[in-house]
C-alpha atoms as a PDB file:
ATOM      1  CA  UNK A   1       0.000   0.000   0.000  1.00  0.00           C
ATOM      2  CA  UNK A   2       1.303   3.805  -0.965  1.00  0.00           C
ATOM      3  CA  UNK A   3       2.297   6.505   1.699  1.00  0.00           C
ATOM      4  CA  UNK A   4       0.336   9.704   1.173  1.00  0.00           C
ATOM      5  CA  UNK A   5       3.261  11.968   0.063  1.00  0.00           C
ATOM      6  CA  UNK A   6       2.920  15.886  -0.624  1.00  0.00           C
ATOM      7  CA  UNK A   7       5.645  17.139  -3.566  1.00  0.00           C
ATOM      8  CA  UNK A   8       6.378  20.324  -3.920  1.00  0.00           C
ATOM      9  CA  UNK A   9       8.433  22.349  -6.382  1.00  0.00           C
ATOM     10  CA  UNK A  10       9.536  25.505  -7.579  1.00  0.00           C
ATOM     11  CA  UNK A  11      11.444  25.512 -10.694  1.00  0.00           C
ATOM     12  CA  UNK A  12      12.734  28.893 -12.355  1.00  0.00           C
ATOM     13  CA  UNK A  13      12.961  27.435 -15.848  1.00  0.00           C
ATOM     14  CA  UNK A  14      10.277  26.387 -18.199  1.00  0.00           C
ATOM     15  CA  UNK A  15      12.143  23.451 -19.527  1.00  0.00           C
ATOM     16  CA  UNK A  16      13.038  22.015 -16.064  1.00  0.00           C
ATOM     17  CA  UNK A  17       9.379  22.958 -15.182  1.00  0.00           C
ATOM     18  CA  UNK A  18       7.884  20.791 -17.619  1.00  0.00           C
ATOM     19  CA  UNK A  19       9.735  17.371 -16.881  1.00  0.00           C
ATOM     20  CA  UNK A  20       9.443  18.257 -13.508  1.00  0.00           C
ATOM     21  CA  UNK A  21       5.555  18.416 -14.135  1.00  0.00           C
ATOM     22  CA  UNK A  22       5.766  15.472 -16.081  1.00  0.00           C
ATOM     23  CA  UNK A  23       7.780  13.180 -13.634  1.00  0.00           C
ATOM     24  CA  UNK A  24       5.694  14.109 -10.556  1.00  0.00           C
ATOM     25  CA  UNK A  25       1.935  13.496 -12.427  1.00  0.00           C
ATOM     26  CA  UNK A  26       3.363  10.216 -13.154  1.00  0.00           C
ATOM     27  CA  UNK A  27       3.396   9.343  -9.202  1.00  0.00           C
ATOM     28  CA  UNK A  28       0.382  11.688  -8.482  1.00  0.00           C
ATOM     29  CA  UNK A  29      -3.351  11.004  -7.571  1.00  0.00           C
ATOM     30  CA  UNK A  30      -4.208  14.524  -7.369  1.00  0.00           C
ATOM     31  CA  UNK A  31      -2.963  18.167  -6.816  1.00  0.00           C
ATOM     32  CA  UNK A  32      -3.064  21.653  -7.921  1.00  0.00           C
ATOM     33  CA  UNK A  33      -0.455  23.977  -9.870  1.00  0.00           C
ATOM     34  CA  UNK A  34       2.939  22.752  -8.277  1.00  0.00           C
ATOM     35  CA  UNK A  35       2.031  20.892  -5.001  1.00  0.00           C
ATOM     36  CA  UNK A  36       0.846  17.215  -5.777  1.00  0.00           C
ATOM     37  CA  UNK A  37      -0.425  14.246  -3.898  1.00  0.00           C
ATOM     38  CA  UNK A  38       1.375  11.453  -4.489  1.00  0.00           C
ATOM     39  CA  UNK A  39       1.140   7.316  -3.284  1.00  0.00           C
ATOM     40  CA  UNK A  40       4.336   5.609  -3.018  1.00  0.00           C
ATOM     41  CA  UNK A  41       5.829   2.541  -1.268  1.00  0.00           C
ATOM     42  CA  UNK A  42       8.212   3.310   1.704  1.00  0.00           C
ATOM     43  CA  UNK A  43      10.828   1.321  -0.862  1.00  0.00           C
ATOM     44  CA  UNK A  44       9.506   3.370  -3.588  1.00  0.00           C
ATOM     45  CA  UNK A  45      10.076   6.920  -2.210  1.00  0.00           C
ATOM     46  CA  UNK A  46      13.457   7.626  -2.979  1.00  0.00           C
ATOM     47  CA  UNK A  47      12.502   6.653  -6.880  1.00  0.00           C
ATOM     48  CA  UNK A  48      10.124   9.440  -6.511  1.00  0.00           C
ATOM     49  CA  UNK A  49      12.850  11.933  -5.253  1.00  0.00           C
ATOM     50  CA  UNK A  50      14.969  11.422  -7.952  1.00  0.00           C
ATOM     51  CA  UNK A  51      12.624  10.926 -10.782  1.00  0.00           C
ATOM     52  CA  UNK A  52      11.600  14.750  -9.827  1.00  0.00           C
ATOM     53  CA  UNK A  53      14.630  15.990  -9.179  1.00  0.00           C
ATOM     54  CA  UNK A  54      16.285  14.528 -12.127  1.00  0.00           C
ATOM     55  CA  UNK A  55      16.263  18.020 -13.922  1.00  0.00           C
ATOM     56  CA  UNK A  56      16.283  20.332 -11.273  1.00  0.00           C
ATOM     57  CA  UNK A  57      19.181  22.818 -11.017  1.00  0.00           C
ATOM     58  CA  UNK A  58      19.995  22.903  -7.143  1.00  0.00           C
ATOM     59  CA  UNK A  59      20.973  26.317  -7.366  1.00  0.00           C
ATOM     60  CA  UNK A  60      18.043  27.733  -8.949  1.00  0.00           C
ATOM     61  CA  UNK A  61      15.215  25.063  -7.917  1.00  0.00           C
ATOM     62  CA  UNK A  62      13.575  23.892  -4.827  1.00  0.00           C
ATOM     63  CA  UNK A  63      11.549  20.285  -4.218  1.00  0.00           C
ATOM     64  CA  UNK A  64       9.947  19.364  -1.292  1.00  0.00           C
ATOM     65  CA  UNK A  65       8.803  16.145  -0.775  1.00  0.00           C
ATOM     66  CA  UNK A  66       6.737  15.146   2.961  1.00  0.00           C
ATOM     67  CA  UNK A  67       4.243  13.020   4.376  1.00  0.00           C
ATOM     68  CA  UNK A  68       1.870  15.375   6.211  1.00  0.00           C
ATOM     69  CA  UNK A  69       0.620  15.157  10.053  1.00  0.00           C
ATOM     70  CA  UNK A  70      -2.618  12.648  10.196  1.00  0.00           C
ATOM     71  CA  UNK A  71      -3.220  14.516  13.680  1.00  0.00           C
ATOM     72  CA  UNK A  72      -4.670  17.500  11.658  1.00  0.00           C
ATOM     73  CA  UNK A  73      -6.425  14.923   8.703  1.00  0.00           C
ATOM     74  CA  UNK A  74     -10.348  16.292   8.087  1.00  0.00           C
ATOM     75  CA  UNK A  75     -12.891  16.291   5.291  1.00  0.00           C
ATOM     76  CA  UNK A  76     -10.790  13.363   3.554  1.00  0.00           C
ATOM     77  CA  UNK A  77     -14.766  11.844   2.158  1.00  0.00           C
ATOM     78  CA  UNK A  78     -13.720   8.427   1.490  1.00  0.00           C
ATOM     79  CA  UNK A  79      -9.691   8.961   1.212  1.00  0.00           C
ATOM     80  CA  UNK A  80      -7.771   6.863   3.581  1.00  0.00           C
ATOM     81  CA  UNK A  81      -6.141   8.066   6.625  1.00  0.00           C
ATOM     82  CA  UNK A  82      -2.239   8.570   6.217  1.00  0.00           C
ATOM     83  CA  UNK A  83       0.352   7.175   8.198  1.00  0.00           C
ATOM     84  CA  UNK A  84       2.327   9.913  10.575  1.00  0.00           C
ATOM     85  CA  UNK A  85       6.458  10.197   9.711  1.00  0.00           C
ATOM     86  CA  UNK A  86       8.716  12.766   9.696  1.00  0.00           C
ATOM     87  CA  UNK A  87      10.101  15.004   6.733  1.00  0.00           C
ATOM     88  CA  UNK A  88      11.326  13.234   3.783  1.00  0.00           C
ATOM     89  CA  UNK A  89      13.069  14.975   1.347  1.00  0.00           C
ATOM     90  CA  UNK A  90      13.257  19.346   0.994  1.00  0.00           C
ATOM     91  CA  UNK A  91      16.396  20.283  -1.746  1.00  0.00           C
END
């Protein structure tokens, strides 16, 4: 079963943008401009780091990539509850 995930990124360049954009929807079940919901196997998780940050710039782009607190979880509808861990990834 997939970890709720939340990736984040801000990428200066419209190239970089658009695989970024690609590489994340490929892992995503839902988001909204550059923040994205994604499900992913505790063994899978790193494979999602890098398939996102594969054409990020470090000096000029920023990726975050967390699990968020299930303490605070509401109004899910019929969305399971997330397990609680700490940050994963922010570069």
């Amino acid at each position: 079963m997939g970890r709720l995930l939340v990736c984040a990124y801000d990428v200066a360049d419209e190239r970089r943008l658009a695989a970024a954009l690609a590489a994340v929807t490929a892992w995503s079940h839902g988001g909204q401009k550059s923040a994205f919901e994604c499900l992913a196997a505790p063994r899978e998780i790193p494979d999602l780091g890098c398939s996102v940050g594969e054409s990020r710039c470090p000096q000029a782009d920023r990726l975050a990539l967390f699990r968020p607190d299930v303490r605070f979880s509401f109004g899910l509808g019929i969305g399971r509850i997330a397990e609680p861990s700490a940050l994963v990834y922010v570069g």
